[in-house]
N, C-alpha and C. Protein backbone atom coordinates (compact mmCIF):
# COMPACT_ATOMS: atom_id res chain seq x y z
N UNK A 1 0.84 -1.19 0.00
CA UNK A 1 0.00 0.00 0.00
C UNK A 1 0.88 1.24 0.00
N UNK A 2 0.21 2.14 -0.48
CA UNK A 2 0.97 3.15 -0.17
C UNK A 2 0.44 4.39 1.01
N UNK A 3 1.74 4.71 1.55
CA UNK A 3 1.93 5.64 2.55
C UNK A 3 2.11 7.37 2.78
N UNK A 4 1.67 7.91 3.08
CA UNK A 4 2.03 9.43 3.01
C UNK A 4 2.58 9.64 4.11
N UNK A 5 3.70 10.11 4.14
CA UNK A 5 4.08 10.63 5.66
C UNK A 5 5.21 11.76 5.34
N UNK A 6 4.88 12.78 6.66
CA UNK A 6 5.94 14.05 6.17
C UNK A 6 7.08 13.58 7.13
N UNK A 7 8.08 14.01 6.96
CA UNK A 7 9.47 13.89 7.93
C UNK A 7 9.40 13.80 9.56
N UNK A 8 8.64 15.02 9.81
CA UNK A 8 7.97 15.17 11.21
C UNK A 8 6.77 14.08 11.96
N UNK A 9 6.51 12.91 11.27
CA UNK A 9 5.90 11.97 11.42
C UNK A 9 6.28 10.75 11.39
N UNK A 10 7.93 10.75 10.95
CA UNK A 10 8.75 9.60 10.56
C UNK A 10 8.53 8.63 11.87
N UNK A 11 8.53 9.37 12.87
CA UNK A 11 8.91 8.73 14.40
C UNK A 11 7.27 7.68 14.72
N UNK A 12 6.45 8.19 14.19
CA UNK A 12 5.14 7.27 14.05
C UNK A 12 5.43 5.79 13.72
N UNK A 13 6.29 6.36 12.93
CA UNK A 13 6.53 4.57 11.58
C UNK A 13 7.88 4.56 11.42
N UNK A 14 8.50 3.59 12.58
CA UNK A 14 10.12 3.96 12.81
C UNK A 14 10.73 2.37 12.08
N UNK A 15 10.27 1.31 11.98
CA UNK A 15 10.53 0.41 10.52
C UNK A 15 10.49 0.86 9.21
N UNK A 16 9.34 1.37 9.28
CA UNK A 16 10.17 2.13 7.83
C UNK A 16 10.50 3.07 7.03
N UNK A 17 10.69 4.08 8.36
CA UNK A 17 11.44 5.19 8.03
C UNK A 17 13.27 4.73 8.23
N UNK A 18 13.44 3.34 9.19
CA UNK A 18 14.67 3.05 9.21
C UNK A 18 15.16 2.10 8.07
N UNK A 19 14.18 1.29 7.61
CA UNK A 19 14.50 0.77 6.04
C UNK A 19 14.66 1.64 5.29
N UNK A 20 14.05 2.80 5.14
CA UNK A 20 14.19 3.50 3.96
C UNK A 20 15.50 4.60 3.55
N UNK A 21 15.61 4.82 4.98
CA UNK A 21 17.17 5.54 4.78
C UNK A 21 17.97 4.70 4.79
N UNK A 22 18.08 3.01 5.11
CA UNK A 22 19.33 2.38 5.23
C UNK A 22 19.40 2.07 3.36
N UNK A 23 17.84 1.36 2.92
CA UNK A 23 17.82 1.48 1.44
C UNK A 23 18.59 2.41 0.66
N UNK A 24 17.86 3.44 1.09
CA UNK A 24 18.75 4.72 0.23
C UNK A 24 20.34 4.86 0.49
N UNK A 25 20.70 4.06 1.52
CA UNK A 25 21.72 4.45 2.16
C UNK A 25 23.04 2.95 0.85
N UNK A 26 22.33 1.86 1.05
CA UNK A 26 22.43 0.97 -0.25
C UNK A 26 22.46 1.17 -1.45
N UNK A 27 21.45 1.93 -1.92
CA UNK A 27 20.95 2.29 -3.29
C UNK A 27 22.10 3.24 -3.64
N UNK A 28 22.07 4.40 -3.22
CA UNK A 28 22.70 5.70 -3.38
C UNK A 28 24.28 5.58 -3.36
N UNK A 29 25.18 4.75 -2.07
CA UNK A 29 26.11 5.00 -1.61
C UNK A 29 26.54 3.47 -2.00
N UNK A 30 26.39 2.45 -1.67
CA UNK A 30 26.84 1.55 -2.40
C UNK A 30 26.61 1.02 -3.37
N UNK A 31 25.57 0.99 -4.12
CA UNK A 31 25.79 0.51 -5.73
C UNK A 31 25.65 1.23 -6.18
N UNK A 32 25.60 2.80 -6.78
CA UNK A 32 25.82 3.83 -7.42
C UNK A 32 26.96 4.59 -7.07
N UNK A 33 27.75 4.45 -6.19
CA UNK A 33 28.66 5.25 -5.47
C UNK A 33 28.44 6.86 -5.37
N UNK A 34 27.28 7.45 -5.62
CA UNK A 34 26.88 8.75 -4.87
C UNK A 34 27.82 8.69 -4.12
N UNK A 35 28.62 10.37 -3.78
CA UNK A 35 28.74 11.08 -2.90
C UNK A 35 28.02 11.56 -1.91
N UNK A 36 27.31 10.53 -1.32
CA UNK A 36 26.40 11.19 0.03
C UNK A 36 26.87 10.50 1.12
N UNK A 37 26.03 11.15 1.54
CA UNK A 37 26.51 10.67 3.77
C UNK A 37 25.58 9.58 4.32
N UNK A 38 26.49 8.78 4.79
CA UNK A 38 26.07 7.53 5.21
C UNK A 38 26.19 7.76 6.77
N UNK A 39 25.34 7.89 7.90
CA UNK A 39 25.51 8.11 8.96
C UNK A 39 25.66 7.15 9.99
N UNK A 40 26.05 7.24 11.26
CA UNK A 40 26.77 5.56 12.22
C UNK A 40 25.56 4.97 12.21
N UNK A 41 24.35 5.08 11.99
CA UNK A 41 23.38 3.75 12.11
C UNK A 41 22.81 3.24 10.61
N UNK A 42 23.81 3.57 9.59
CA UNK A 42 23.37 3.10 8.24
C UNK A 42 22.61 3.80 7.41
N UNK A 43 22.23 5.02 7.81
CA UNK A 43 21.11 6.01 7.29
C UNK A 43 21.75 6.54 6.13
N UNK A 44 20.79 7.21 5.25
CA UNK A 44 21.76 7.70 4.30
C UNK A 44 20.73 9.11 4.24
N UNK A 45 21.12 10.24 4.55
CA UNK A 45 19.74 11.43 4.96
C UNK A 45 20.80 12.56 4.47
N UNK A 46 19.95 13.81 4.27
CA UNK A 46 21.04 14.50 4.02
C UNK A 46 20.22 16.02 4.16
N UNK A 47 20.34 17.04 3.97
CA UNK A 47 19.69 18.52 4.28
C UNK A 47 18.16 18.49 4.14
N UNK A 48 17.67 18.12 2.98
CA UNK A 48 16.74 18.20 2.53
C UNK A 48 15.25 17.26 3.68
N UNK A 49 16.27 16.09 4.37
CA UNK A 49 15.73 15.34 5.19
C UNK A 49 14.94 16.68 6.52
N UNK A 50 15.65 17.87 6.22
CA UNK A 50 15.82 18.11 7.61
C UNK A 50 14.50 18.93 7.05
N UNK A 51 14.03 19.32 6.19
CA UNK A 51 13.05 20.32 5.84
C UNK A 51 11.43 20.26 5.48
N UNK A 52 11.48 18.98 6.86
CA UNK A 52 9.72 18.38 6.61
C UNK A 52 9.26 17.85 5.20
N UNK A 53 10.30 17.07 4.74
CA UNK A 53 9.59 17.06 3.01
C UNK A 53 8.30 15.64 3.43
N UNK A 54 7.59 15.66 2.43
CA UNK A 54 6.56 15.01 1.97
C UNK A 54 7.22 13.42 1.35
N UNK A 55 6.92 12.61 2.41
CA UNK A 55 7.58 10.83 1.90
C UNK A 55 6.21 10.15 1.34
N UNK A 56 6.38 9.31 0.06
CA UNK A 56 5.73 8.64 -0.49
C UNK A 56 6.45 7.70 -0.66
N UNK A 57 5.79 6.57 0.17
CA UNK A 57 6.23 5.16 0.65
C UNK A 57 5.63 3.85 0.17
N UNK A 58 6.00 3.65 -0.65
CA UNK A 58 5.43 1.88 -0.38
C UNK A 58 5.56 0.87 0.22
N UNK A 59 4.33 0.13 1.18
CA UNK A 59 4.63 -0.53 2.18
C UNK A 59 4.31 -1.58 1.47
N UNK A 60 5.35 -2.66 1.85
CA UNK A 60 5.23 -3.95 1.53
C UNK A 60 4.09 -5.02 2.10
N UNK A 61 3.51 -5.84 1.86
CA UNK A 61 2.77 -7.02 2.67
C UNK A 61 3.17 -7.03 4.38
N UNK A 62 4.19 -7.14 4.59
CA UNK A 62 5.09 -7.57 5.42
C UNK A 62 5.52 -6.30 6.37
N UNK A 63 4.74 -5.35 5.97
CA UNK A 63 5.48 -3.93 6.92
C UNK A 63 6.40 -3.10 6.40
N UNK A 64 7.09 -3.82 5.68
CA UNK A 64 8.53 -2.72 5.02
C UNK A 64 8.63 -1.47 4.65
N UNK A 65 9.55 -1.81 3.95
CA UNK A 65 9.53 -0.45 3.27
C UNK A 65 10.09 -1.01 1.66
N UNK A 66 9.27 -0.97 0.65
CA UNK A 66 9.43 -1.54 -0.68
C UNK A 66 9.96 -0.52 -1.91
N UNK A 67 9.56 0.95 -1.28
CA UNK A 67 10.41 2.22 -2.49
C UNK A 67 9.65 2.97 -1.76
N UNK A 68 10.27 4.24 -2.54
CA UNK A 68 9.97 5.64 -2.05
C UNK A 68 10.36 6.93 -2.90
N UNK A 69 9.67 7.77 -2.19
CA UNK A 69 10.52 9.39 -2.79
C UNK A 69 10.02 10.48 -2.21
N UNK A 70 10.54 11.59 -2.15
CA UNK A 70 10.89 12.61 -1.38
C UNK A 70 10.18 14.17 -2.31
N UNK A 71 9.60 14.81 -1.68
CA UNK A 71 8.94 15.87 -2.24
C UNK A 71 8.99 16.55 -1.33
N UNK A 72 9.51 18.44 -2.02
CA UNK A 72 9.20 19.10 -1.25
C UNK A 72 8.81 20.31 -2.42
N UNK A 73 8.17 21.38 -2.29
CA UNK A 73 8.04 22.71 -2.73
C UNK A 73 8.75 22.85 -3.41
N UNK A 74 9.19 24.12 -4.39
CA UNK A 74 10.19 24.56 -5.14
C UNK A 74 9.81 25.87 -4.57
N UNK A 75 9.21 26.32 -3.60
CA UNK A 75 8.74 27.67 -3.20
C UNK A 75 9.92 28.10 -2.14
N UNK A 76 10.67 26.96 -1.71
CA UNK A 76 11.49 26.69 -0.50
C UNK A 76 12.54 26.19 -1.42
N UNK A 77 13.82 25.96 -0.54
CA UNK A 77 15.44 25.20 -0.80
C UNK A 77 14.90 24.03 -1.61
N UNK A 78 15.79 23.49 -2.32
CA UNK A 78 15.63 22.31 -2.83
C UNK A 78 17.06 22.02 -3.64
N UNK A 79 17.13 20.74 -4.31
CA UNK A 79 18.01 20.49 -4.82
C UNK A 79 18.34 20.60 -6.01
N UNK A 80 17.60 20.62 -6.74
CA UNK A 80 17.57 21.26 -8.35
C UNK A 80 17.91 22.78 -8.39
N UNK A 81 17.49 23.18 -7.59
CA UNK A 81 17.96 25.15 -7.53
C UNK A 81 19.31 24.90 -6.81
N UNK A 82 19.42 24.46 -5.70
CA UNK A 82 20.78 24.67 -5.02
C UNK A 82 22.32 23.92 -5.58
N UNK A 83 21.82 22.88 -6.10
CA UNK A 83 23.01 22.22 -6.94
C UNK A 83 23.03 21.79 -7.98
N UNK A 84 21.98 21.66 -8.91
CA UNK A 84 22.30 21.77 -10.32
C UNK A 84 20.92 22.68 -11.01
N UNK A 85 21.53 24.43 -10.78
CA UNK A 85 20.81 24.85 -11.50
C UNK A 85 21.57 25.19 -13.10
N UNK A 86 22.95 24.63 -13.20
CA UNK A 86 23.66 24.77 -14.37
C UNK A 86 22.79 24.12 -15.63
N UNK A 87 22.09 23.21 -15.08
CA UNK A 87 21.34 22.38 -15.98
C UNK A 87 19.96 22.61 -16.40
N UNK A 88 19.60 23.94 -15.74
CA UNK A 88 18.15 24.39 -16.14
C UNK A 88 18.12 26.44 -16.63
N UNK A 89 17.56 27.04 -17.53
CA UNK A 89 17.47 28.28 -17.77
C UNK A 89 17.50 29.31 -16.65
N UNK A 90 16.96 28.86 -15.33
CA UNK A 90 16.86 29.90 -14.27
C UNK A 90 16.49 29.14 -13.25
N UNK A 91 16.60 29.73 -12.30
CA UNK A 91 15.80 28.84 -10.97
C UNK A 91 14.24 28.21 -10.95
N UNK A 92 14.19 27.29 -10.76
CA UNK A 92 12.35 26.50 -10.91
C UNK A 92 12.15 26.96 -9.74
N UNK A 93 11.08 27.99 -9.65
CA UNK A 93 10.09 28.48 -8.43
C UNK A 93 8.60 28.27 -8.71
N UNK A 94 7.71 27.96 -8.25
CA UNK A 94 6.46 28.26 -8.66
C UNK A 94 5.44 27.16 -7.88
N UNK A 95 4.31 27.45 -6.86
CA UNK A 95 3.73 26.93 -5.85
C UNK A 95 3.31 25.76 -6.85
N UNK A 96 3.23 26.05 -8.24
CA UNK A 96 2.86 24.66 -8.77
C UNK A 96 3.55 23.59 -9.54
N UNK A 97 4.40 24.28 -9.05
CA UNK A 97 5.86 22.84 -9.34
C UNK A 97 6.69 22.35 -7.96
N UNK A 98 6.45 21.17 -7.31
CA UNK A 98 7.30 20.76 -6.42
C UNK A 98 8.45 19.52 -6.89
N UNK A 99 9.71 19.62 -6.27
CA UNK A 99 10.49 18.84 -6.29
C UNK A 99 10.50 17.15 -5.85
N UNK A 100 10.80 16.05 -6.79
CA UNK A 100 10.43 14.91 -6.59
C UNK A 100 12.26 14.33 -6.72
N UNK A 101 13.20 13.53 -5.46
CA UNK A 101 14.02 13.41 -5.05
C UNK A 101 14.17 11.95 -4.86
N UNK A 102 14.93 11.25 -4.30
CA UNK A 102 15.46 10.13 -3.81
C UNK A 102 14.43 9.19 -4.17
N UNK A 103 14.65 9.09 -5.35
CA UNK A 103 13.58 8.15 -5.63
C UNK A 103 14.23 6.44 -5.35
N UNK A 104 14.05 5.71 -4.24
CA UNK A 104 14.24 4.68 -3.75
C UNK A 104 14.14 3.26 -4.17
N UNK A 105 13.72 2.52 -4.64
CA UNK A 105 13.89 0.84 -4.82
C UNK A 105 14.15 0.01 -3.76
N UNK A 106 13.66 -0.91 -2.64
CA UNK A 106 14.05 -1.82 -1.70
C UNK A 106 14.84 -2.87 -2.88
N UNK A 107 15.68 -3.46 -2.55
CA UNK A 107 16.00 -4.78 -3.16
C UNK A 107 14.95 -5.30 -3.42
N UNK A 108 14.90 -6.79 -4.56
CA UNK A 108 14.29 -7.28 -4.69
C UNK A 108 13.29 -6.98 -5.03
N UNK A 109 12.57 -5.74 -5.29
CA UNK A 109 11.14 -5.27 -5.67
C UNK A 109 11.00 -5.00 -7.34
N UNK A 110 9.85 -5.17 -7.74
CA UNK A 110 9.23 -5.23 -9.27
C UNK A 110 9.25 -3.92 -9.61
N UNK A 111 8.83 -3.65 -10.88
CA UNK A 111 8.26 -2.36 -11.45
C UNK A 111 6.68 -2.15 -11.35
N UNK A 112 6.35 -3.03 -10.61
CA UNK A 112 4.90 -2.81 -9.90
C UNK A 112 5.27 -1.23 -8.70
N UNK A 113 6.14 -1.77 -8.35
CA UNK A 113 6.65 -0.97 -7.11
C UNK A 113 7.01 0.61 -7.74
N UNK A 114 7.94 0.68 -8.62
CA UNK A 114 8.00 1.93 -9.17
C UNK A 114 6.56 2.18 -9.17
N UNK A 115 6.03 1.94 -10.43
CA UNK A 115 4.87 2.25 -10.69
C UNK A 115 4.03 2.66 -9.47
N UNK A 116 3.33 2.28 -8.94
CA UNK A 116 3.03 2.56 -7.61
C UNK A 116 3.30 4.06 -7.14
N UNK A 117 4.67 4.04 -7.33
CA UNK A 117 5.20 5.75 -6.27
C UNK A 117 4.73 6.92 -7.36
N UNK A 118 5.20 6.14 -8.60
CA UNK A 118 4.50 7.34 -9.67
C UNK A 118 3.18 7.89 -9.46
N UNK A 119 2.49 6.47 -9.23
CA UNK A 119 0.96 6.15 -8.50
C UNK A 119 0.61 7.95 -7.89
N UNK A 120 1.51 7.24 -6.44
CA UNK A 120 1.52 8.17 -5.89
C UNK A 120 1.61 9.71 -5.98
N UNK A 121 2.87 9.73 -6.93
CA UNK A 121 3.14 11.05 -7.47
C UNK A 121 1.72 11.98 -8.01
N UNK A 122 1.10 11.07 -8.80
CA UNK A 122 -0.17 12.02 -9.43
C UNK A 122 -0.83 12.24 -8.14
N UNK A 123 -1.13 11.57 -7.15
CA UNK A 123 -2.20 11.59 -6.15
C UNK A 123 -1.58 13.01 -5.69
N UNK A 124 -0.16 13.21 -5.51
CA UNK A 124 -0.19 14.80 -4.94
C UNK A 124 -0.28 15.97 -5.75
N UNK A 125 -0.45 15.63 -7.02
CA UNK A 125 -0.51 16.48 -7.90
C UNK A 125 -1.37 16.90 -8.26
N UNK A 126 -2.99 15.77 -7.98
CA UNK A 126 -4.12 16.30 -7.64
C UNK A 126 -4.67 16.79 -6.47
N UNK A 127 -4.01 16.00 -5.34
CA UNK A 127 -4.29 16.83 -3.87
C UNK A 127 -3.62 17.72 -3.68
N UNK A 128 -3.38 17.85 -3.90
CA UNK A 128 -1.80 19.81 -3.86
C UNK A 128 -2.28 20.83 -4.86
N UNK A 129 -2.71 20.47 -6.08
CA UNK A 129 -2.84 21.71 -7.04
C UNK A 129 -1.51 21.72 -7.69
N UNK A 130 -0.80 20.64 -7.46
CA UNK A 130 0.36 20.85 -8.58
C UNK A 130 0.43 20.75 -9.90
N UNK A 131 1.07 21.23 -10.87
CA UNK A 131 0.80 20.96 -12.31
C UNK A 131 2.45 20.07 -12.66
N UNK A 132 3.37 20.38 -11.94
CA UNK A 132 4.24 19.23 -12.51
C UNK A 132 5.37 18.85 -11.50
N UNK A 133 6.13 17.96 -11.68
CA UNK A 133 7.30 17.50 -10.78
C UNK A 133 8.51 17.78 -11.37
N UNK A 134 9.73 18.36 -10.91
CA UNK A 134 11.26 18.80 -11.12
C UNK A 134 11.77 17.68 -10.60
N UNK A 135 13.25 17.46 -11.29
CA UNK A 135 13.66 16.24 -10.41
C UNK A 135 15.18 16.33 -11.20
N UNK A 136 16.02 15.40 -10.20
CA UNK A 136 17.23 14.81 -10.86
C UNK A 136 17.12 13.40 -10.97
N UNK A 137 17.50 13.23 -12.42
CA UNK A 137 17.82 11.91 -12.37
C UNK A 137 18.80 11.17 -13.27
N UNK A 138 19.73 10.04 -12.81
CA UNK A 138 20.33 9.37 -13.63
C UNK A 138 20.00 8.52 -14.78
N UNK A 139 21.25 8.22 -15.48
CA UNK A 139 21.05 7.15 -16.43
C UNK A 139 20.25 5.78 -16.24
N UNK A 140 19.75 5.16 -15.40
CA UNK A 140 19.44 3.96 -15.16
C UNK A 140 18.09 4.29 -14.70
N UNK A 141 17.54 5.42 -14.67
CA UNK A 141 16.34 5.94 -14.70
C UNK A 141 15.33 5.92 -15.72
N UNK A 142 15.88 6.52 -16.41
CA UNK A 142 15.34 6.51 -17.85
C UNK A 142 14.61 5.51 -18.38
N UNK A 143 14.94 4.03 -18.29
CA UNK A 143 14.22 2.85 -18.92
C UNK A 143 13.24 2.62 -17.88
N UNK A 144 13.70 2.54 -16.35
CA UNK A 144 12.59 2.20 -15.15
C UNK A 144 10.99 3.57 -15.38
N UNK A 145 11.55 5.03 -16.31
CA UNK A 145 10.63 5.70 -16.00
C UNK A 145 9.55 5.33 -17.08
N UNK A 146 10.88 5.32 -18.27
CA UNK A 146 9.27 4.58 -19.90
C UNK A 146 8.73 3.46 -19.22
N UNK A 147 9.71 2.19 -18.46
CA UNK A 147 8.89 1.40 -18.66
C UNK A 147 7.51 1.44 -17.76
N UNK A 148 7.59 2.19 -17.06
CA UNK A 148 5.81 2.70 -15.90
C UNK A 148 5.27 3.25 -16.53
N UNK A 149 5.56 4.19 -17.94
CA UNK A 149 4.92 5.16 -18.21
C UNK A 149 4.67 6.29 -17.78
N UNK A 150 6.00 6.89 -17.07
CA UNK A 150 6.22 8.02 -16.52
C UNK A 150 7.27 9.06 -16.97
N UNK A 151 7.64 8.52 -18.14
CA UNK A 151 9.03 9.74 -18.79
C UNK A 151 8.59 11.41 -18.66
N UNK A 152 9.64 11.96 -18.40
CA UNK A 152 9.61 13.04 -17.92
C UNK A 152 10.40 14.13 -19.34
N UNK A 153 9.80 15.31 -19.16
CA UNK A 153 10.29 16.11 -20.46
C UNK A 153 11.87 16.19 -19.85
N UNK A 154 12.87 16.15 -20.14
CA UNK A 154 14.62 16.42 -19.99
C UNK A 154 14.79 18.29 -20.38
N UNK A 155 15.39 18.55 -19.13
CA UNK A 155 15.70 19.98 -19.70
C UNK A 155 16.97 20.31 -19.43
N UNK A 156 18.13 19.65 -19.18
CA UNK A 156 19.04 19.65 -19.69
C UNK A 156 19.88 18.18 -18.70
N UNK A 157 21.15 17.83 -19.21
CA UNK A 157 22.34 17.14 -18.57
C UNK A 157 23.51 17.33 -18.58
N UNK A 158 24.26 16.45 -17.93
CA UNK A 158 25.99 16.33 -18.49
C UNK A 158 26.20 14.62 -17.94
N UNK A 159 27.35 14.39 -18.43
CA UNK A 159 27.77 13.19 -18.51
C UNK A 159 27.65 12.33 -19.80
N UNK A 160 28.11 11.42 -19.70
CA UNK A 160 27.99 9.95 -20.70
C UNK A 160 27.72 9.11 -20.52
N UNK A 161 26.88 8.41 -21.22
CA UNK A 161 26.94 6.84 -21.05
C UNK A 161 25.60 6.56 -19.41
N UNK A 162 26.55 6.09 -18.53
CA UNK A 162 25.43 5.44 -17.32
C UNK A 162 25.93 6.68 -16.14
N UNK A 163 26.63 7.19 -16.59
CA UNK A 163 27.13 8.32 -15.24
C UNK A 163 26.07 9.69 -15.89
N UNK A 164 25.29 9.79 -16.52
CA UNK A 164 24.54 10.78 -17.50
C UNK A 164 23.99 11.31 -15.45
N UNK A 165 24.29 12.92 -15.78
CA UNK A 165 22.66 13.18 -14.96
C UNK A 165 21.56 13.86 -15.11
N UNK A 166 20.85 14.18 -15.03
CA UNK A 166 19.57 15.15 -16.31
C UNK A 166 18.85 15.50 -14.93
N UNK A 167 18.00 16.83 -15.37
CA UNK A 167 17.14 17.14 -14.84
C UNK A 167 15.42 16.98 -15.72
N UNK A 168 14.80 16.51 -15.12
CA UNK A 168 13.09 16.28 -16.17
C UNK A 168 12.25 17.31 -15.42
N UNK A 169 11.56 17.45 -16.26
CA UNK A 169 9.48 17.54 -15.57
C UNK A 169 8.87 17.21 -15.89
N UNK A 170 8.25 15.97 -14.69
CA UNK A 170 7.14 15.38 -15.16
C UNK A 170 5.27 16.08 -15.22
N UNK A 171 4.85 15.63 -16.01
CA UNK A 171 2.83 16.20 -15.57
C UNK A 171 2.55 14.53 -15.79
N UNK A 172 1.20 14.55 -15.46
CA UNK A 172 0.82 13.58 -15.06
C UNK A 172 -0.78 13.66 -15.56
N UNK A 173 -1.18 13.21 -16.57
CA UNK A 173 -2.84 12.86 -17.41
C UNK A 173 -3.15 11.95 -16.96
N UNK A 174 -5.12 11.79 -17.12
CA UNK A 174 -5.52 11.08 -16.64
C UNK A 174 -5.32 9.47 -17.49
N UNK A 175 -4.92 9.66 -18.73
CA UNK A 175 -4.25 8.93 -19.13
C UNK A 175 -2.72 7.64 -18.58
N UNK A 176 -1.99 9.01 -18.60
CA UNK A 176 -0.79 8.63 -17.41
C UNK A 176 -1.12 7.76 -16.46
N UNK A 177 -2.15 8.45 -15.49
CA UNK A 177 -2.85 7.68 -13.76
C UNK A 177 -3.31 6.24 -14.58
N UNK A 178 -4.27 6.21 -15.30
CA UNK A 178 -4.45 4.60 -16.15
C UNK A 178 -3.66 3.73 -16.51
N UNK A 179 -2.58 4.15 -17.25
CA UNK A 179 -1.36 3.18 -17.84
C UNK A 179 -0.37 2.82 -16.29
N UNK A 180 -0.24 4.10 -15.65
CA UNK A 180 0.42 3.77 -14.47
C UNK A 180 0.01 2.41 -13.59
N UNK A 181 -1.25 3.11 -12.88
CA UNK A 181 -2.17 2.39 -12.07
C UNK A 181 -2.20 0.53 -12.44
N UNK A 182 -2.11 0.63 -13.90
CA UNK A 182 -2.37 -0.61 -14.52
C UNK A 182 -0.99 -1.86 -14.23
N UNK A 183 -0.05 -0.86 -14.42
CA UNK A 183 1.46 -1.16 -14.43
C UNK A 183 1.26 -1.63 -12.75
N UNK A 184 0.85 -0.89 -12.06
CA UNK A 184 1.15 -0.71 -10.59
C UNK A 184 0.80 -2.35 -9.95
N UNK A 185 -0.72 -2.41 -10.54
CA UNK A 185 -1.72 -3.41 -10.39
C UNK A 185 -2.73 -2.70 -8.83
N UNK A 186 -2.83 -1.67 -9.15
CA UNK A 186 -3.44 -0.82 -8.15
C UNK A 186 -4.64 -0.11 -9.11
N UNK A 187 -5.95 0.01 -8.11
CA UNK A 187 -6.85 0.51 -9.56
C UNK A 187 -6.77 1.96 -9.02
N UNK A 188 -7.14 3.11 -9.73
CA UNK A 188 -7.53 4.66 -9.25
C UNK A 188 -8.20 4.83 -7.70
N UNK A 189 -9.15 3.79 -8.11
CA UNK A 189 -10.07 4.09 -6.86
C UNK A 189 -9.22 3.90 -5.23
N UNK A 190 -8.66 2.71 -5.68
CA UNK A 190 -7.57 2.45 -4.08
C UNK A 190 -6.79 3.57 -3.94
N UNK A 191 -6.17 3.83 -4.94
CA UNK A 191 -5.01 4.27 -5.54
C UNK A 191 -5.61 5.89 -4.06
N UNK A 192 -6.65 6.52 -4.91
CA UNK A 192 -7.14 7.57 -3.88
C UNK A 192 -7.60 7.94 -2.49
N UNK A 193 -8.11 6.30 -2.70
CA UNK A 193 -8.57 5.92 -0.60
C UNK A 193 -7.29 6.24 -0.07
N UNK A 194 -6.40 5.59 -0.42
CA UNK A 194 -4.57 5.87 0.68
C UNK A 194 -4.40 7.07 0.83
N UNK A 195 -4.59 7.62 -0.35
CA UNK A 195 -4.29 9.39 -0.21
C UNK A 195 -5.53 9.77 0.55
N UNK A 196 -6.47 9.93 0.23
CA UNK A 196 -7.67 10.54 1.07
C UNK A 196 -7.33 10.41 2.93
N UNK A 197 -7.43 8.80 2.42
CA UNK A 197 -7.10 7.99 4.22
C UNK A 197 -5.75 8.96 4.92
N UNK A 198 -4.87 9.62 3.88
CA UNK A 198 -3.84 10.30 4.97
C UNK A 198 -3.84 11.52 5.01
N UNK A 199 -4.77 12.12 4.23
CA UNK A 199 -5.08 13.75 4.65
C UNK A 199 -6.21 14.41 4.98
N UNK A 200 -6.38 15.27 5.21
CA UNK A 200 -7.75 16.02 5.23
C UNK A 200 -6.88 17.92 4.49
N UNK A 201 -8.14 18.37 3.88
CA UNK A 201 -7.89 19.81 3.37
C UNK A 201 -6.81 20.59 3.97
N UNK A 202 -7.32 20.68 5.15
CA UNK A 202 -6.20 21.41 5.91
C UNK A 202 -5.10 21.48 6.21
N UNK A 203 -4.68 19.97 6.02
CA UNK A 203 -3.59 19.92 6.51
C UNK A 203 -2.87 19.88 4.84
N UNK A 204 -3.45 19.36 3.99
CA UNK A 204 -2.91 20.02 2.28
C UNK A 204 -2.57 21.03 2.27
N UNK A 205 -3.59 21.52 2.64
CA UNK A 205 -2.89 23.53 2.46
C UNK A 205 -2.06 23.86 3.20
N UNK A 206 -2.10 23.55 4.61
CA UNK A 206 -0.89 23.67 5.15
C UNK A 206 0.48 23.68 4.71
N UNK A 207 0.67 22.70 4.35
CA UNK A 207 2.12 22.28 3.55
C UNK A 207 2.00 22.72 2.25
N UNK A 208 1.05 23.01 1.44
CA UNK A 208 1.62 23.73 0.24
C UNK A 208 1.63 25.26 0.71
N UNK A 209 1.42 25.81 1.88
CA UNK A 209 1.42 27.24 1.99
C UNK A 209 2.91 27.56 3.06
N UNK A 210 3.39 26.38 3.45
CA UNK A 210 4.93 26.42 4.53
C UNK A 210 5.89 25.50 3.79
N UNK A 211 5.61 24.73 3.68
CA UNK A 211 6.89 23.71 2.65
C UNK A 211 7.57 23.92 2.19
């Protein structure tokens, strides 16, 4: 199923907020060799952790933690403005574009699982009022994003080959939510109970008006 939880809520759901940074901490730092920080209990977290972002989680059968990703505002810090704005015309600001980050994989998990977070992705894009997602992403991205049916427009890169890094923006049709959803094996209707089940109005606006 999937999960909504902001940073400040991690401590609610401490399995798998601790899978998910040790994941990332795997994903990121040992088989990609990212330059990030791996901290003494295996975590792999870094500034952005610290700024209440918005986690979209997939929970496994079993409790886990199966993938994920990280959203916050572009109204606020982020990582596309602060470290690779070489790769875009000007700074991305605008209450209706938020930043989509650390996009996660547990071992062992399908492209059901991607699919799924994409899932997710539209669900905030209709509960938020967003019109699209900013993001970084690598070479080994690219095939996991066609194959969900989530490719993102590219607005610029550097690198070669599998070290490539690009920045996209994704939107998301009701089209998109169908082919996704389908991929996911999740129908719309569930797809919205999870999201519904973890917010109410207020607390939406909240975070798109402080985030």
């Amino acid at each position: 199923m999937l999960r909504y939880i902001y940073a400040d809520q991690l401590h609610q759901h401490r399995t798998l907020a601790d899978q998910m940074f040790r994941h990332r901490a795997d994903q990121f730092a040992t088989r990609l060799g990212w330059d990030v920080q791996v901290d003494a209990s295996g975590h792999e977290r870094d500034e952005y952790d610290d700024m209440n972002p918005l986690y979209v989680i997939w929970e496994t059968p079993q409790g886990g933690h199966g993938g994920s990703m990280r959203f916050l505002p572009t109204t606020g810090r982020t990582m596309v403005n602060d470290h690779f704005g070489h790769l875009t015309t000007g700074p991305i600001r605008s209450p209706r574009i938020w930043e989509c980050t650390r996009f996660c994989m547990a071992p062992g998990q399908g492209a059901h699982v991607a699919a799924a977070l994409m899932l997710g992705g539209g669900e905030i894009m209709q509960g938020f009022a967003v019109d699209q997602f900013v993001g970084v992403f690598d070479a080994r991205m690219v095939r996991i994003y066609s194959r969900v049916g989530a490719s993102p427009e590219v607005l610029g890169g550097f690198g070669e080959g599998r070290a490539r890094i690009s920045v996209g923006l994704w939107t998301f049709s009701p089209d998109d939510q169908a082919r996704v959803a389908a991929r996911a094996g999740v129908t719309p209707a569930q797809s919205r109970h999870w999201f519904e089940r973890a917010f109410n109005a207020g607390g939406m606006a909240e975070f798109a008006a402080t985030g």
